[in-house]
C-alpha atoms as a PDB file:
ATOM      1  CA  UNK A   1     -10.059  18.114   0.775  1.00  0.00           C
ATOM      2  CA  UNK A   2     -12.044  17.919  -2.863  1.00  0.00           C
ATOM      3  CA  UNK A   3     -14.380  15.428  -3.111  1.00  0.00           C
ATOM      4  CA  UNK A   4     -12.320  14.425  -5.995  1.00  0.00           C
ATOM      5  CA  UNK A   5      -9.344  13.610  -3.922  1.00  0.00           C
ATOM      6  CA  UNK A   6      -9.455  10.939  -1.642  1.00  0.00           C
ATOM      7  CA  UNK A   7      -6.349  10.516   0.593  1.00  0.00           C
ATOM      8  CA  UNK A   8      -5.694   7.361   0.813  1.00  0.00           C
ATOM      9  CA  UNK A   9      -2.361   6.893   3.332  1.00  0.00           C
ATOM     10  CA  UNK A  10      -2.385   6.139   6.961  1.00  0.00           C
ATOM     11  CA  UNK A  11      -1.334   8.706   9.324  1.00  0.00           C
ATOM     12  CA  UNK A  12       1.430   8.424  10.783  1.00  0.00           C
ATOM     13  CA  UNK A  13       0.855   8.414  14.503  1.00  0.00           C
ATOM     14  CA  UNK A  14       0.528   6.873  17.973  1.00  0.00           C
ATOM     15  CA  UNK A  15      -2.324   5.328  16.537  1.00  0.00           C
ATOM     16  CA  UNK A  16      -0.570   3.359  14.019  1.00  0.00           C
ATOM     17  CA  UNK A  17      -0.598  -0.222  13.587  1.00  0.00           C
ATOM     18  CA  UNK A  18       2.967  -1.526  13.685  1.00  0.00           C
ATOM     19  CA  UNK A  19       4.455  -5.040  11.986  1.00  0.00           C
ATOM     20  CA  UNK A  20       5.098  -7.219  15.052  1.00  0.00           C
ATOM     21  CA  UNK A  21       9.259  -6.546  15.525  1.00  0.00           C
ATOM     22  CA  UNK A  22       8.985  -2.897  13.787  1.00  0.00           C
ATOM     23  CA  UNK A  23      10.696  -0.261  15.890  1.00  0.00           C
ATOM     24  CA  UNK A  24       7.606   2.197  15.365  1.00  0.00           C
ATOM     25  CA  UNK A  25       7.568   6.010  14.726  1.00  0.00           C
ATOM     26  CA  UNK A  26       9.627   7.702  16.731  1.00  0.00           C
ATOM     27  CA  UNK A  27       9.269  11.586  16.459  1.00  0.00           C
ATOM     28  CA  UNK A  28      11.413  13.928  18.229  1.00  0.00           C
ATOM     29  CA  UNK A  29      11.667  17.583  18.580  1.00  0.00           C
ATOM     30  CA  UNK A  30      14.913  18.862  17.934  1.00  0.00           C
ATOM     31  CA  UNK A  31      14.183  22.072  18.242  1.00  0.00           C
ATOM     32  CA  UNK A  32      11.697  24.588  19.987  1.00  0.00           C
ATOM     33  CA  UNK A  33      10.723  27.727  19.575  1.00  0.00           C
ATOM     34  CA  UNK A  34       9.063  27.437  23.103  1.00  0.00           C
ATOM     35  CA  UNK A  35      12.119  26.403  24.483  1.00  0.00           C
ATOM     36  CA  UNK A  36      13.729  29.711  23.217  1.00  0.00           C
ATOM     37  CA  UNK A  37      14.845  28.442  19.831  1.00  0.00           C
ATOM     38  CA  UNK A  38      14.814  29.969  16.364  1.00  0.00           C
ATOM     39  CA  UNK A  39      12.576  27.551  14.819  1.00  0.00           C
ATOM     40  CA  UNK A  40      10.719  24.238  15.672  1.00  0.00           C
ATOM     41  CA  UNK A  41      12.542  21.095  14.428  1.00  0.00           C
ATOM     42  CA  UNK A  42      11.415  17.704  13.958  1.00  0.00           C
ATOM     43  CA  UNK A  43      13.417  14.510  13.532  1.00  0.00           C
ATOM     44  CA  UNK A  44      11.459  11.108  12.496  1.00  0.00           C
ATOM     45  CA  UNK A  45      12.777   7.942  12.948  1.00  0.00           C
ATOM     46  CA  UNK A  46      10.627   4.559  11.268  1.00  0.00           C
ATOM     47  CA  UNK A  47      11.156   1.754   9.548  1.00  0.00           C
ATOM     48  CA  UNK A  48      10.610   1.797   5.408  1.00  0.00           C
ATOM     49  CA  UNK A  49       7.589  -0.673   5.567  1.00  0.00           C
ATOM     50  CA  UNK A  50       5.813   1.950   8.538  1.00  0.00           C
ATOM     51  CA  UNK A  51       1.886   2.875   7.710  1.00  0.00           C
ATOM     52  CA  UNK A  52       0.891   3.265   3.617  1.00  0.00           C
ATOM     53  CA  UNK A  53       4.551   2.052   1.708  1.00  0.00           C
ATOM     54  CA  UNK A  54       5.895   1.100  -0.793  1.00  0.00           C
ATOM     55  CA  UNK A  55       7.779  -2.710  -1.565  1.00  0.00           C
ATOM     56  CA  UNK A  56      10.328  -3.025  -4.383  1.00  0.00           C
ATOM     57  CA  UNK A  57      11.815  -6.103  -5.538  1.00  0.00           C
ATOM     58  CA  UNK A  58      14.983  -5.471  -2.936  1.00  0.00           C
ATOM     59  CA  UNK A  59      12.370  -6.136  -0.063  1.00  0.00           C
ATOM     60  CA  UNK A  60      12.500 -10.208  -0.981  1.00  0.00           C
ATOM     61  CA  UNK A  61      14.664 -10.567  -4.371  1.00  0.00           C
ATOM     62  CA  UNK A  62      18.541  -9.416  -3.190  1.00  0.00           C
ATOM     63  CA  UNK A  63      19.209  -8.443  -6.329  1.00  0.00           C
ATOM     64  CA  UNK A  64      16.090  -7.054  -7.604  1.00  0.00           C
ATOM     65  CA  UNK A  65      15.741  -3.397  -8.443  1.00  0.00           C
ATOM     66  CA  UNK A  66      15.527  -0.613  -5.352  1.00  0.00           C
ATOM     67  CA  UNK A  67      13.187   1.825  -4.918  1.00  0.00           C
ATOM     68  CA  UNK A  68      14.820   4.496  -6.185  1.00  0.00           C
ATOM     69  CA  UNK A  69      15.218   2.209  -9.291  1.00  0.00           C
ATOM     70  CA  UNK A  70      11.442   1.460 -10.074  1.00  0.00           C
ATOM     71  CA  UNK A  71      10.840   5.041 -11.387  1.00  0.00           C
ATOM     72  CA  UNK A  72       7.547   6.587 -11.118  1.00  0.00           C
ATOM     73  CA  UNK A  73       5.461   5.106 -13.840  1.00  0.00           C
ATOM     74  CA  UNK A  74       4.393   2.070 -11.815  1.00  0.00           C
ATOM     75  CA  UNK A  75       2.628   4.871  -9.115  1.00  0.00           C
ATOM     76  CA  UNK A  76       1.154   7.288 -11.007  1.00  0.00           C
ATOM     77  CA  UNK A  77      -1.411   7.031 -13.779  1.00  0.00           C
ATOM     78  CA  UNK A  78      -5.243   4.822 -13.860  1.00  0.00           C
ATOM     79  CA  UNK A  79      -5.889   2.632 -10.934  1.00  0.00           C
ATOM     80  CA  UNK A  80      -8.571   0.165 -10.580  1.00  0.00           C
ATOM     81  CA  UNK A  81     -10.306  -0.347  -6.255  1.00  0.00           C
ATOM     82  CA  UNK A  82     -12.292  -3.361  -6.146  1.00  0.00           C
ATOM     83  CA  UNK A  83     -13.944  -4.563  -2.896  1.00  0.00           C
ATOM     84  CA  UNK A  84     -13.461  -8.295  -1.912  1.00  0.00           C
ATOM     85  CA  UNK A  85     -16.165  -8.166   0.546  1.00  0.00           C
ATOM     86  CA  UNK A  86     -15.474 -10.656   4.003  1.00  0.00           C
ATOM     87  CA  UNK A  87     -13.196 -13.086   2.688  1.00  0.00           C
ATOM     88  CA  UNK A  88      -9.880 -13.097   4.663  1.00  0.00           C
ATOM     89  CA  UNK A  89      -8.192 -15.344   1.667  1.00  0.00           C
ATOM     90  CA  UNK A  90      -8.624 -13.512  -1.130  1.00  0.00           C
ATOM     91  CA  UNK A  91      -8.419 -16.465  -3.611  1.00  0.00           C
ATOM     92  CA  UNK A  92      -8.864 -16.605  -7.500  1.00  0.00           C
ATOM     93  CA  UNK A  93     -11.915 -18.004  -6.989  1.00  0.00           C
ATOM     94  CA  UNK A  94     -12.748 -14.469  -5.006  1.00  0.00           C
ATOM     95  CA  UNK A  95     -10.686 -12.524  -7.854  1.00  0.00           C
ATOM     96  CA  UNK A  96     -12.999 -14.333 -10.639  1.00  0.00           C
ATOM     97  CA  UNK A  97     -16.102 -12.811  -8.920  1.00  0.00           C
ATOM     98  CA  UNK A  98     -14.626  -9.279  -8.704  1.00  0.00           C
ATOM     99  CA  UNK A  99     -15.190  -7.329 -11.826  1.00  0.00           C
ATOM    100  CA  UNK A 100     -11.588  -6.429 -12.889  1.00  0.00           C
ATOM    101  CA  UNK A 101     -11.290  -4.194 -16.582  1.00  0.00           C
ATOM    102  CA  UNK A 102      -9.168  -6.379 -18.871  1.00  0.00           C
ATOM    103  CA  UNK A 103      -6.788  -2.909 -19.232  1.00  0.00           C
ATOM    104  CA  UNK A 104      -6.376  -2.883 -15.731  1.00  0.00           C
ATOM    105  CA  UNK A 105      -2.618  -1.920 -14.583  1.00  0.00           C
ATOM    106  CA  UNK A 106      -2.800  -0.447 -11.156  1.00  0.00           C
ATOM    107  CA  UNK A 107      -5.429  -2.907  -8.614  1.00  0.00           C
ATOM    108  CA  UNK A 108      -6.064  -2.116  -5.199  1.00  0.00           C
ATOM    109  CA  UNK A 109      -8.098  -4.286  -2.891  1.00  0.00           C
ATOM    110  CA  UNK A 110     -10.297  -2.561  -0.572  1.00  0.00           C
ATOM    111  CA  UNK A 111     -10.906  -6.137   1.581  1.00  0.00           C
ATOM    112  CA  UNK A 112     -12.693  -6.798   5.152  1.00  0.00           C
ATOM    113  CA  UNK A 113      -9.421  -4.490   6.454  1.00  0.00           C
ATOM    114  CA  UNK A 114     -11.112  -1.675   5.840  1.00  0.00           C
ATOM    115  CA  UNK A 115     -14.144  -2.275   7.688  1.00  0.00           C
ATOM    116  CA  UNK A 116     -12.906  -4.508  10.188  1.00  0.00           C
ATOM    117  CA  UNK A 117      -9.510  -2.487  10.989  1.00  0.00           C
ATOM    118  CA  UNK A 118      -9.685  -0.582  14.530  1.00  0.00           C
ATOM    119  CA  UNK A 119      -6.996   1.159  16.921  1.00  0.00           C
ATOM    120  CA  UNK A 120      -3.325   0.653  17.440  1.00  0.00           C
ATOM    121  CA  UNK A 121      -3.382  -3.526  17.542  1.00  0.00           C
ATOM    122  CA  UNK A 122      -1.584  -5.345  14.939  1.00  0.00           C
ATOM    123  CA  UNK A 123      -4.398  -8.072  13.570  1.00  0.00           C
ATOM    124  CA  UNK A 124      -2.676 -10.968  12.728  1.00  0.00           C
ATOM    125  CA  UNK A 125      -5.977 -12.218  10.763  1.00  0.00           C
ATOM    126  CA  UNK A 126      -6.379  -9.631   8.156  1.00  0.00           C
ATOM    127  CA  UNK A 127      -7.226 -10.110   4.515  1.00  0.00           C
ATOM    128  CA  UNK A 128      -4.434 -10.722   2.294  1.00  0.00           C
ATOM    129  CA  UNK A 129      -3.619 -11.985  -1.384  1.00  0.00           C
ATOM    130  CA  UNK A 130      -3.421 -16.085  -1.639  1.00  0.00           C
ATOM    131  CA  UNK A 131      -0.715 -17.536  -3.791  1.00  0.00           C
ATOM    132  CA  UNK A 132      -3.750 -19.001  -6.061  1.00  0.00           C
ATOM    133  CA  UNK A 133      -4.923 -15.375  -5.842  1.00  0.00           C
ATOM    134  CA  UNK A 134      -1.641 -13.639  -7.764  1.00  0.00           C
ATOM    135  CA  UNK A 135      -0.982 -16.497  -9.454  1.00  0.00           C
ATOM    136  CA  UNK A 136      -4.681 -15.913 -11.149  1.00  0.00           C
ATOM    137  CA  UNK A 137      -4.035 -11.921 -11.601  1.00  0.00           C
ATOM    138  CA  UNK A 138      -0.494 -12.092 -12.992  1.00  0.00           C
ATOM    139  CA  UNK A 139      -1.485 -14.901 -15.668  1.00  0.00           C
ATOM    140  CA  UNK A 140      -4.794 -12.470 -16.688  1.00  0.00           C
ATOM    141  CA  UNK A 141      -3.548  -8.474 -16.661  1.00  0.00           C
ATOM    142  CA  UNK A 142      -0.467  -7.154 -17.378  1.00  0.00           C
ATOM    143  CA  UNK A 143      -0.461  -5.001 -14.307  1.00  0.00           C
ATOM    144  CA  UNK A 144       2.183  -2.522 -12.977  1.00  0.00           C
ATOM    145  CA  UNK A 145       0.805  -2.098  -9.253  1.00  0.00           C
ATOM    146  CA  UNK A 146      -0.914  -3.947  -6.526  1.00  0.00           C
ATOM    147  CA  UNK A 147      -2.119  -2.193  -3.518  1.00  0.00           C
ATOM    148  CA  UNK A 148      -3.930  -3.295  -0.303  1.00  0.00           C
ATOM    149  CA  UNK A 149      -5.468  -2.137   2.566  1.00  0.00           C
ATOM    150  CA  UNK A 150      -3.146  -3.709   5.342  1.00  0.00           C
ATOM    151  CA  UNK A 151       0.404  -3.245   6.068  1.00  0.00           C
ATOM    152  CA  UNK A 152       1.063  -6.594   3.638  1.00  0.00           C
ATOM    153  CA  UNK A 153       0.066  -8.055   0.665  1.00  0.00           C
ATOM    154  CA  UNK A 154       0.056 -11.576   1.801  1.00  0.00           C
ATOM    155  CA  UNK A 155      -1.041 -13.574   4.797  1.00  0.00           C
ATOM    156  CA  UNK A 156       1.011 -13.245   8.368  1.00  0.00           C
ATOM    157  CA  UNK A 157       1.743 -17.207   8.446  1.00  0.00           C
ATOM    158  CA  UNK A 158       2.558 -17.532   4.653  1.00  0.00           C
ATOM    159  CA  UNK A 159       6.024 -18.024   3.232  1.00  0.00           C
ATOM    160  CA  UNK A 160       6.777 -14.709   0.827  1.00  0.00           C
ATOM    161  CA  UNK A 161       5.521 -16.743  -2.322  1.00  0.00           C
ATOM    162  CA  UNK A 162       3.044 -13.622  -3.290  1.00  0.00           C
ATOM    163  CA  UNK A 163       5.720 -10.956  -2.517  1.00  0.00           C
ATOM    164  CA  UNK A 164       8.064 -12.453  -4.876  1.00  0.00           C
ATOM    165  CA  UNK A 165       5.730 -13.763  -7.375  1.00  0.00           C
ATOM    166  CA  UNK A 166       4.377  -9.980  -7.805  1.00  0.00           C
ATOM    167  CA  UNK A 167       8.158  -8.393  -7.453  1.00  0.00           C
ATOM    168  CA  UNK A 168       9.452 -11.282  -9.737  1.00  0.00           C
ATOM    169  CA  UNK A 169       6.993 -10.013 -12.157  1.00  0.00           C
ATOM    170  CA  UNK A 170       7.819  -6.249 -12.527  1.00  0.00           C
ATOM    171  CA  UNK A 171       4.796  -5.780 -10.091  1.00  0.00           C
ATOM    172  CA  UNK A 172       5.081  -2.977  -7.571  1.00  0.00           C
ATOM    173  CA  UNK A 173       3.454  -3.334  -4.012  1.00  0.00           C
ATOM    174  CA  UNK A 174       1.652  -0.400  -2.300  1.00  0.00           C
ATOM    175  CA  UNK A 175       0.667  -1.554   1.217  1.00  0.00           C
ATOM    176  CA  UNK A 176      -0.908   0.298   4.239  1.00  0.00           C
ATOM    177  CA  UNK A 177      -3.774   1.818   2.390  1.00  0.00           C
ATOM    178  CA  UNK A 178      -6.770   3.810   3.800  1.00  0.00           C
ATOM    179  CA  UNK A 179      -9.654   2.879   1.843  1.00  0.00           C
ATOM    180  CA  UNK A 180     -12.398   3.016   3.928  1.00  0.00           C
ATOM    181  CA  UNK A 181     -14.189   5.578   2.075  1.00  0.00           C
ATOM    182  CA  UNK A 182     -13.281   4.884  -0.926  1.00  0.00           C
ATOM    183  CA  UNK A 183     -15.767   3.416  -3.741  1.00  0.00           C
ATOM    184  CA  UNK A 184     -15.031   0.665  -6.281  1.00  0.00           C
ATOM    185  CA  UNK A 185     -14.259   2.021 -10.010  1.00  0.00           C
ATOM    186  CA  UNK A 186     -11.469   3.870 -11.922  1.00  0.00           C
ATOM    187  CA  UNK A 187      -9.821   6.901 -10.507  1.00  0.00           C
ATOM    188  CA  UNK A 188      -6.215   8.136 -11.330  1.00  0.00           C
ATOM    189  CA  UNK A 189      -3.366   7.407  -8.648  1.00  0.00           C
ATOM    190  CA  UNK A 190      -0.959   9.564  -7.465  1.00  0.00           C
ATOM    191  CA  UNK A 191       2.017   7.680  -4.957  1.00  0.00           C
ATOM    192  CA  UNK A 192       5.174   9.264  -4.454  1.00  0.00           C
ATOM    193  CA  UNK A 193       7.381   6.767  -2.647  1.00  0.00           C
ATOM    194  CA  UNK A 194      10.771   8.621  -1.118  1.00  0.00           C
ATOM    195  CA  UNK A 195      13.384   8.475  -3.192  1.00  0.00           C
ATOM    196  CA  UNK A 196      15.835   6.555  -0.755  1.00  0.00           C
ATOM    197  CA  UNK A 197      18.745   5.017  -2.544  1.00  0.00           C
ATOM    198  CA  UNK A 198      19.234   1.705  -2.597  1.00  0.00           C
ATOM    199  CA  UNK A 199      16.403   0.821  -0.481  1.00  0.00           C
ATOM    200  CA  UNK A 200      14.227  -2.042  -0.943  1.00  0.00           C
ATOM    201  CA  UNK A 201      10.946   0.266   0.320  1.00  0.00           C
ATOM    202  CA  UNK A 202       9.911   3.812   1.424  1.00  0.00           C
ATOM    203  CA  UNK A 203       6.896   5.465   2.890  1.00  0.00           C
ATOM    204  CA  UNK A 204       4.645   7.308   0.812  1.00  0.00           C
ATOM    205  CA  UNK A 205       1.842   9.775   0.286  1.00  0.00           C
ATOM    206  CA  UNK A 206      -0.850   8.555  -1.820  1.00  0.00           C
ATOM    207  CA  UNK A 207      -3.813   9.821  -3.067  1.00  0.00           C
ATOM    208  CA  UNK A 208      -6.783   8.815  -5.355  1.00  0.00           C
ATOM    209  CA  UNK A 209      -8.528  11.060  -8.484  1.00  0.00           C
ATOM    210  CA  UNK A 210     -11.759  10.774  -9.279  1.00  0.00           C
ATOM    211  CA  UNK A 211     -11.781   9.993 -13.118  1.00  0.00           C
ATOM    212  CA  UNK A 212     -14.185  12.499 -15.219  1.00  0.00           C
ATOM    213  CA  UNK A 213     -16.457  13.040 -12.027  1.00  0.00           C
ATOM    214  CA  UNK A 214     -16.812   9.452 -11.394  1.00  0.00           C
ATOM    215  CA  UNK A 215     -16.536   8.417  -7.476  1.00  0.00           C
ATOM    216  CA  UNK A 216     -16.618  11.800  -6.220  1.00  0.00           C
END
């Protein structure tokens, strides 16, 4: 791949860390050309909150909008990765010492995750978004997206106050990112979330741009 483009979504895999209660990935093959068939088909079976996904306001507002609702304009244009070093709470006090552009619309947070993160084991102590922490961010940008390096956005043992603070506020959650070799600063994102109808999340493909050279 460029150095440009940095890849930034989980692969889907044996390997995979799974949300404690997810039925996994389940891949099957249909069809085999070794077995004497025409072709070689594949059928895939996973939940919509499996490896790098998306979260709509469906996933904890019933009537919010659906994926298939949100459009594409939260997903793709200038992102912001900042890196909240070892805290596992990331806090507004921790925000307030992160440089953050005013203009910012799309933040991810490359956290302790993406150091710390290793095999197949779901870590029930990974770095997450406080309450204090969105509350602090949605009163301060007008952003569009927030992204982070674990399969959620807020603590295991918390209550779903972040998820539906950020989905209450028109914010769109990208979760299950890769960002271990990825540098702070600007880049442009690309996401493409499937368009699944009615569904309060899909799986996605993500990828970050460098911006003008920058972060290559």
């Amino acid at each position: 791949m460029s150095a440009l483009l940095h890849d930034i979504s989980l692969p889907l895999d044996s390997d995979l860390p799974l949300w404690p209660g997810s039925p996994g990935i389940r891949s099957t093959q249909l069809m085999s050309i070794g077995r004497g068939d025409a072709a070689n088909v594949t059928q895939l079976s996973l939940d919509v909150h499996s490896g790098t996904h998306v979260d709509a306001p469906r996933h904890f507002i019933d009537t919010g909008s659906s994926v298939d609702e949100l459009g594409l304009d939260p997903f793709v244009g200038p992102a912001v990765v900042v890196d909240t070093g070892s805290a596992r709470e990331i806090t507004a006090s921790v925000l307030a010492d992160v440089s953050i552009p005013q203009d910012a619309e799309r933040l991810l947070l490359r956290t302790a995750n993406s150091s710390q993160r290793t095999g197949r084991a779901f870590d029930e102590d990974y770095a997450a978004l406080t309450p204090d922490g969105a509350q602090w961010l949605l009163g301060r940008f007008d952003l569009k997206l927030m992204g982070i390096d674990y399969l959620s956005i807020q603590r295991y043992a918390d209550p779903p106050d972040v998820h539906r603070s950020l989905l209450g506020s028109g914010v769109a959650i990208l979760e299950g990112l890769r960002l271990t070799d990825v540098s702070p600063g600007a880049y442009e994102l690309v996401c493409l979330p499937l368009r699944l109808i009615g569904a309060e999340g899909a799986p996605a493909r993500a990828i970050l741009m460098a911006r003008n050279g920058e972060n290559a």
